[in-house]
PDB file of N, CA and C in Angstrom:
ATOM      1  N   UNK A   1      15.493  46.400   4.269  1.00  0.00           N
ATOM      2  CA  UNK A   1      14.048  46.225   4.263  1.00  0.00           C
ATOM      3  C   UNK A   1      13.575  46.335   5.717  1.00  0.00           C
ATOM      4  N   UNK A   2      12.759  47.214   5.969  1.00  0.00           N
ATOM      5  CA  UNK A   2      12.339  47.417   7.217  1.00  0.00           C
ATOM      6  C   UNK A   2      11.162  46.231   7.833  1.00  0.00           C
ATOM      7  N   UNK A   3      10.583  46.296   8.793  1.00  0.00           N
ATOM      8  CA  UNK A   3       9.261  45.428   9.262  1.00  0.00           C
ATOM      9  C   UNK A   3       8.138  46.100   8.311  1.00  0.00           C
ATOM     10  N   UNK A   4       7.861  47.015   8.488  1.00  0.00           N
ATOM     11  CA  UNK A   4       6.620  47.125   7.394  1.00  0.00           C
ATOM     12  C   UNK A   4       6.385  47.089   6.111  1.00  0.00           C
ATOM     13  N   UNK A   5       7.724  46.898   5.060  1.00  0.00           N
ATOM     14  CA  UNK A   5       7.546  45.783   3.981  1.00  0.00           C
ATOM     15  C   UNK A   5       7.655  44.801   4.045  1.00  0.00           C
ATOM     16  N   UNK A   6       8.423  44.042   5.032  1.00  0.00           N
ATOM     17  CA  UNK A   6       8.425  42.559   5.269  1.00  0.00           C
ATOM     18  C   UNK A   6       7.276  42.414   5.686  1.00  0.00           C
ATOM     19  N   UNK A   7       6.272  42.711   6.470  1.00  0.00           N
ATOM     20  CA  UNK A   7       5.032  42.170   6.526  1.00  0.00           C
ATOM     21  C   UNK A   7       4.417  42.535   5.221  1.00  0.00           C
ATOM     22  N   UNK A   8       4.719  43.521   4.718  1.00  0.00           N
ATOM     23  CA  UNK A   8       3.283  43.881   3.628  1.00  0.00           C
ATOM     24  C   UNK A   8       3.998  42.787   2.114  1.00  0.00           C
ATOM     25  N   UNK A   9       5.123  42.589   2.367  1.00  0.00           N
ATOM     26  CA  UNK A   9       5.459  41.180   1.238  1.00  0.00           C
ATOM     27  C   UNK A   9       4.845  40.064   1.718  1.00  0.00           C
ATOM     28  N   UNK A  10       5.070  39.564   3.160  1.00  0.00           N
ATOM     29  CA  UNK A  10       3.949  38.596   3.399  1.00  0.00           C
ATOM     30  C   UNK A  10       2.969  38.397   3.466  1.00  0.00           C
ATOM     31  N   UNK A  11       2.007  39.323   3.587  1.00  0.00           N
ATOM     32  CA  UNK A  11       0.592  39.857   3.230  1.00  0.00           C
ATOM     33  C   UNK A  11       0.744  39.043   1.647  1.00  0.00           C
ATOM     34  N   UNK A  12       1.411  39.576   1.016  1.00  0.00           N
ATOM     35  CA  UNK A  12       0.911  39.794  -0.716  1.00  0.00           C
ATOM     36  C   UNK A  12       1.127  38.562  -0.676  1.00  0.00           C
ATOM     37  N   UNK A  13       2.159  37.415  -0.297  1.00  0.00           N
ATOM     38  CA  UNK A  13       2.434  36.192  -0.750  1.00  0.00           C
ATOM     39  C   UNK A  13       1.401  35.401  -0.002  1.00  0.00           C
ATOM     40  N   UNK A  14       1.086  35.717   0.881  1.00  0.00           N
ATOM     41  CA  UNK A  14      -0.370  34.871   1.242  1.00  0.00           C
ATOM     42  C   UNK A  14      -1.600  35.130   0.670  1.00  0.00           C
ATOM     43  N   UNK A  15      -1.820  36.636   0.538  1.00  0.00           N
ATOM     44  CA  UNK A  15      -2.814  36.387  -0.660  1.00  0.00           C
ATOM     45  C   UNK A  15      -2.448  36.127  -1.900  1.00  0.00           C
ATOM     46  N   UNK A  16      -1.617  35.336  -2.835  1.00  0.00           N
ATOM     47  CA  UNK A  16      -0.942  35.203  -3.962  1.00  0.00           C
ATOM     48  C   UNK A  16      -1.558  33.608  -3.984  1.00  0.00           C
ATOM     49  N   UNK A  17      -0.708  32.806  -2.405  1.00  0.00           N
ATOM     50  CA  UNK A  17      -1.126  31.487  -2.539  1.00  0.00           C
ATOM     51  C   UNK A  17      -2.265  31.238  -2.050  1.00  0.00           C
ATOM     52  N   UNK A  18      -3.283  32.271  -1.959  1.00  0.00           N
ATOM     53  CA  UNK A  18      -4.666  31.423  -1.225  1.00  0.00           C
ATOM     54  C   UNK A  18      -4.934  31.794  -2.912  1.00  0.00           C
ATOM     55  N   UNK A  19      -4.884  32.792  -3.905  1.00  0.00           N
ATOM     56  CA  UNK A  19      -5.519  33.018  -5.030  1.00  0.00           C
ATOM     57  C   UNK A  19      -5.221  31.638  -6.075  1.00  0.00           C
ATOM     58  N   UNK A  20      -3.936  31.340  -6.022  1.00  0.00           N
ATOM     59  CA  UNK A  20      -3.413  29.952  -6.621  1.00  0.00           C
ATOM     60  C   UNK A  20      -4.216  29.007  -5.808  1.00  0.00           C
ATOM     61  N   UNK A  21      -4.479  28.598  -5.130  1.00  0.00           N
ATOM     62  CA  UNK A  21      -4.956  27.308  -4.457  1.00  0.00           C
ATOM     63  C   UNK A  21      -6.467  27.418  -4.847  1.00  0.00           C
ATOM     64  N   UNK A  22      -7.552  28.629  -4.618  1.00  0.00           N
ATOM     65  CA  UNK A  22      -8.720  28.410  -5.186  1.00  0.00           C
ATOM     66  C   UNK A  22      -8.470  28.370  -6.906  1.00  0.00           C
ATOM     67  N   UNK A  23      -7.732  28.823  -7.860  1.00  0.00           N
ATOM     68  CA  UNK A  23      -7.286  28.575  -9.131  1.00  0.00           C
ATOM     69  C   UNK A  23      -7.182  27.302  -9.516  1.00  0.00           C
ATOM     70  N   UNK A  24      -6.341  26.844  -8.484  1.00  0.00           N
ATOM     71  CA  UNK A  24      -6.074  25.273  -8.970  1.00  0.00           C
ATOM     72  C   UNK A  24      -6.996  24.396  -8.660  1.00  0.00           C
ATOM     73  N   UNK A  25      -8.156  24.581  -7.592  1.00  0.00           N
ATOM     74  CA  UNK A  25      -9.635  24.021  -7.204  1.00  0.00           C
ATOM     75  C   UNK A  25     -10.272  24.459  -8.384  1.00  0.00           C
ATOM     76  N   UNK A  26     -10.483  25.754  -8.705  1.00  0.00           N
ATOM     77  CA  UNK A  26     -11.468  25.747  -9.989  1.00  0.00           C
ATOM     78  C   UNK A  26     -10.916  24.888 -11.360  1.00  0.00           C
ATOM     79  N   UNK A  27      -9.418  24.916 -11.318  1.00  0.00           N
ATOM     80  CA  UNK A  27      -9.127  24.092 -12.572  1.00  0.00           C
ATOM     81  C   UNK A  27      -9.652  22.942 -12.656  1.00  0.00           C
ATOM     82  N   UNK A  28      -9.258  21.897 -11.458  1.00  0.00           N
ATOM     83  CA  UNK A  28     -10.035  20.935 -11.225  1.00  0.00           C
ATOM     84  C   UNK A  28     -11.265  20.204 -11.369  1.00  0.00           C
ATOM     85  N   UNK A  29     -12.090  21.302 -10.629  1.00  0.00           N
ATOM     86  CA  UNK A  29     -13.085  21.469 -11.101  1.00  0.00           C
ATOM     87  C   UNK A  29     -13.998  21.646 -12.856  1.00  0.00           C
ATOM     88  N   UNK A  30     -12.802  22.723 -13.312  1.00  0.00           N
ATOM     89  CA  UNK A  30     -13.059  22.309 -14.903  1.00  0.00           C
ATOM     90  C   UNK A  30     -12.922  21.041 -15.360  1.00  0.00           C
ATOM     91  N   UNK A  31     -11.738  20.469 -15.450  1.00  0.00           N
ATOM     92  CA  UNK A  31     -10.985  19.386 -15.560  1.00  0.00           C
ATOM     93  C   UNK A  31     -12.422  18.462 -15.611  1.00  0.00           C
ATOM     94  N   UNK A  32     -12.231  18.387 -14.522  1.00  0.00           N
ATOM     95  CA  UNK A  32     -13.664  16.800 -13.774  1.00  0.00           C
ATOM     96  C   UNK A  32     -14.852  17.189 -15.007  1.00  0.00           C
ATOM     97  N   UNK A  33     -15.647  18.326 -15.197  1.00  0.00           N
ATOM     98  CA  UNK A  33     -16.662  18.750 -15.697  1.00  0.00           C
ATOM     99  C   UNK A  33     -16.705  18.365 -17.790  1.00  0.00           C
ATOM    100  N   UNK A  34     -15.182  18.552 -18.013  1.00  0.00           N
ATOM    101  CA  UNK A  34     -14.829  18.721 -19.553  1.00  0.00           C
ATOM    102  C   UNK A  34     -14.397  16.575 -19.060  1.00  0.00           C
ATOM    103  N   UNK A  35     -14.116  16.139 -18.642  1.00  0.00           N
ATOM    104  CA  UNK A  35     -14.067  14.925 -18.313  1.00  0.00           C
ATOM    105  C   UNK A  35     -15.503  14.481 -18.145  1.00  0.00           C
ATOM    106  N   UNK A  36     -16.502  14.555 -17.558  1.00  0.00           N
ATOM    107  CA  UNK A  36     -17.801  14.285 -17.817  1.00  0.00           C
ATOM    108  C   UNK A  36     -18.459  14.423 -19.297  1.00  0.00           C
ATOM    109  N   UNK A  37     -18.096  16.221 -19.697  1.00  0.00           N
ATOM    110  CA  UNK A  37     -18.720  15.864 -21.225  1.00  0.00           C
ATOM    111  C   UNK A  37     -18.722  15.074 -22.023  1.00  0.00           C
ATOM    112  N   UNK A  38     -16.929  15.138 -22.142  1.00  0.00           N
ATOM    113  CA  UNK A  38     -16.083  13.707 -22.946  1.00  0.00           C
ATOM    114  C   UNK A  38     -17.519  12.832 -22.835  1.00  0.00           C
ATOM    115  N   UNK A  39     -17.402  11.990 -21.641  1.00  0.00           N
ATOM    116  CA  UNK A  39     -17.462  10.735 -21.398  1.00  0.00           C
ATOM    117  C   UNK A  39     -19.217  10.979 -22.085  1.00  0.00           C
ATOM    118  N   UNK A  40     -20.012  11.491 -21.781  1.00  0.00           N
ATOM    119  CA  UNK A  40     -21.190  11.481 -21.963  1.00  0.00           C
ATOM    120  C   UNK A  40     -21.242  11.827 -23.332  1.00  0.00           C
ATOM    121  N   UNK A  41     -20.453  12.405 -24.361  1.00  0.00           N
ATOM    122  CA  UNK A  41     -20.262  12.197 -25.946  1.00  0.00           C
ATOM    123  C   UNK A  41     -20.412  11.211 -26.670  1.00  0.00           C
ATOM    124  N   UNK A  42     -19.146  10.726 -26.053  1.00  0.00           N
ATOM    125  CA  UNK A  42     -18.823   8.965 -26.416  1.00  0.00           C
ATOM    126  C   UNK A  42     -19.809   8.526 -26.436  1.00  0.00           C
ATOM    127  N   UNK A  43     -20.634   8.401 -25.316  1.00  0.00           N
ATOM    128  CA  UNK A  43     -21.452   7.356 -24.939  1.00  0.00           C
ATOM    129  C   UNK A  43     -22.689   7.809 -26.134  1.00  0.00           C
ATOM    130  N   UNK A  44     -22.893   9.190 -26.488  1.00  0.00           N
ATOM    131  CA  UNK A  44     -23.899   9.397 -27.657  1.00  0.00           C
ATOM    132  C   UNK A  44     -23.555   8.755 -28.619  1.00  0.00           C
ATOM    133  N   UNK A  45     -22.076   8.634 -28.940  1.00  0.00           N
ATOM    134  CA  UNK A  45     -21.619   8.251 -30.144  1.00  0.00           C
ATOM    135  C   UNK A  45     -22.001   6.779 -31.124  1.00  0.00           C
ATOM    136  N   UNK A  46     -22.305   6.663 -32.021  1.00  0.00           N
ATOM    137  CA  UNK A  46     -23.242   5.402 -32.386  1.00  0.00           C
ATOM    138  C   UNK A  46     -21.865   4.663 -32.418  1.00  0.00           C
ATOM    139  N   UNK A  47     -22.516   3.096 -31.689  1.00  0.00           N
ATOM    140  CA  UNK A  47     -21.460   2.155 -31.628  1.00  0.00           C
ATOM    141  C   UNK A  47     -20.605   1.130 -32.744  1.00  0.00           C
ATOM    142  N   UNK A  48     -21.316   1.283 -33.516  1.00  0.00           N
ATOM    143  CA  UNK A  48     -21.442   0.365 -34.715  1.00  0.00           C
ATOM    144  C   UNK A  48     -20.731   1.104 -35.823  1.00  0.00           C
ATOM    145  N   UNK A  49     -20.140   2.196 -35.947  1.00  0.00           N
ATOM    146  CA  UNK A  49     -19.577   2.792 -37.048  1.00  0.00           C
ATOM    147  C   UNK A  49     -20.791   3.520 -37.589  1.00  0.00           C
ATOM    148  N   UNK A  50     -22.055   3.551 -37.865  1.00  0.00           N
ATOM    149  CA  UNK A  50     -22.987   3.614 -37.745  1.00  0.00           C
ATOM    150  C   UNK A  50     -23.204   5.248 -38.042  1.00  0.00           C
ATOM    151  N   UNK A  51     -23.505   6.035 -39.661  1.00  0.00           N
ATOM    152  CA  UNK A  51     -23.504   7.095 -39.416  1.00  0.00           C
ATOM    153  C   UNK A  51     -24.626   7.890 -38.296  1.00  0.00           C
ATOM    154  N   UNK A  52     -24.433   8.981 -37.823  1.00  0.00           N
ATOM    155  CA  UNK A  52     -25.097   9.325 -36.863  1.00  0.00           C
ATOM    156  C   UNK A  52     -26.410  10.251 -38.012  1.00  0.00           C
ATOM    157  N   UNK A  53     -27.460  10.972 -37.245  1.00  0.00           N
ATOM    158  CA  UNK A  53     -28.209  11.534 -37.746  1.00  0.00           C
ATOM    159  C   UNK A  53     -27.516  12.716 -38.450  1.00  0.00           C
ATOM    160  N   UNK A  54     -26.678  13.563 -37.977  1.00  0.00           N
ATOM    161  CA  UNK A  54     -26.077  14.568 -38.709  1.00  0.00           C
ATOM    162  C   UNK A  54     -25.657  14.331 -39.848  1.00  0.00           C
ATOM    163  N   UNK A  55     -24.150  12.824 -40.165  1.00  0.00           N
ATOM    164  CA  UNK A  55     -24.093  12.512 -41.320  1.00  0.00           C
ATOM    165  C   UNK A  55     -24.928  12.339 -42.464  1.00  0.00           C
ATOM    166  N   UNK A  56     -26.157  11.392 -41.547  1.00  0.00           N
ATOM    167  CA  UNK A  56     -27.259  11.185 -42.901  1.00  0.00           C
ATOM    168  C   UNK A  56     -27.699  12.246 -43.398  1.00  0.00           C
ATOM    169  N   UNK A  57     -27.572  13.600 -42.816  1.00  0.00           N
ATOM    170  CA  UNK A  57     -28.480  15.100 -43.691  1.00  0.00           C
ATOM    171  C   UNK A  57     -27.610  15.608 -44.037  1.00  0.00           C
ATOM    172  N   UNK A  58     -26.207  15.177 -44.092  1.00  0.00           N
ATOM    173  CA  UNK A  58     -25.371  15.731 -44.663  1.00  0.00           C
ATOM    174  C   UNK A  58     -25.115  15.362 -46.422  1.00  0.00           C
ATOM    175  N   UNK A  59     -25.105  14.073 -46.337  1.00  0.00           N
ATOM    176  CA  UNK A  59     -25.604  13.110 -47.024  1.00  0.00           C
ATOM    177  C   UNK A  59     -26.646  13.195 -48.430  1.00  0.00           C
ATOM    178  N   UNK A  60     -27.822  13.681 -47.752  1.00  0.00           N
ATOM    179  CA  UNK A  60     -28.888  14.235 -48.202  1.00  0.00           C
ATOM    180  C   UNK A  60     -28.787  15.058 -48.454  1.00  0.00           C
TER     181      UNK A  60
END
């Protein structure tokens, strides 16, 4: 392997791990966001067992 594939392999593996590292920031980022929905569901969710409006027209 000469110098000018050994650099142009290190080229590719540095842009490989900067592409993984913003990947794994955007996952995160999902992560946190689908973790907010959750939580703000729940919190719609009637506390009491309590059918919600959908059930009752289902119902009906």
């Amino acid at each position: 392997m000469d110098t000018n594939e050994r650099n142009q392999l290190i080229a590719q593996v540095r842009e490989l791990k900067a592409k993984t590292e913003y990947l794994e920031g955007r996952n995160l980022a999902l992560s946190i966001t689908v973790q907010d929905l959750s939580e703000r569901v729940a919190a719609l969710a009637p506390k009491d067992g309590a059918p919600d409006e959908t059930e009752k027209e289902r119902v009906n």
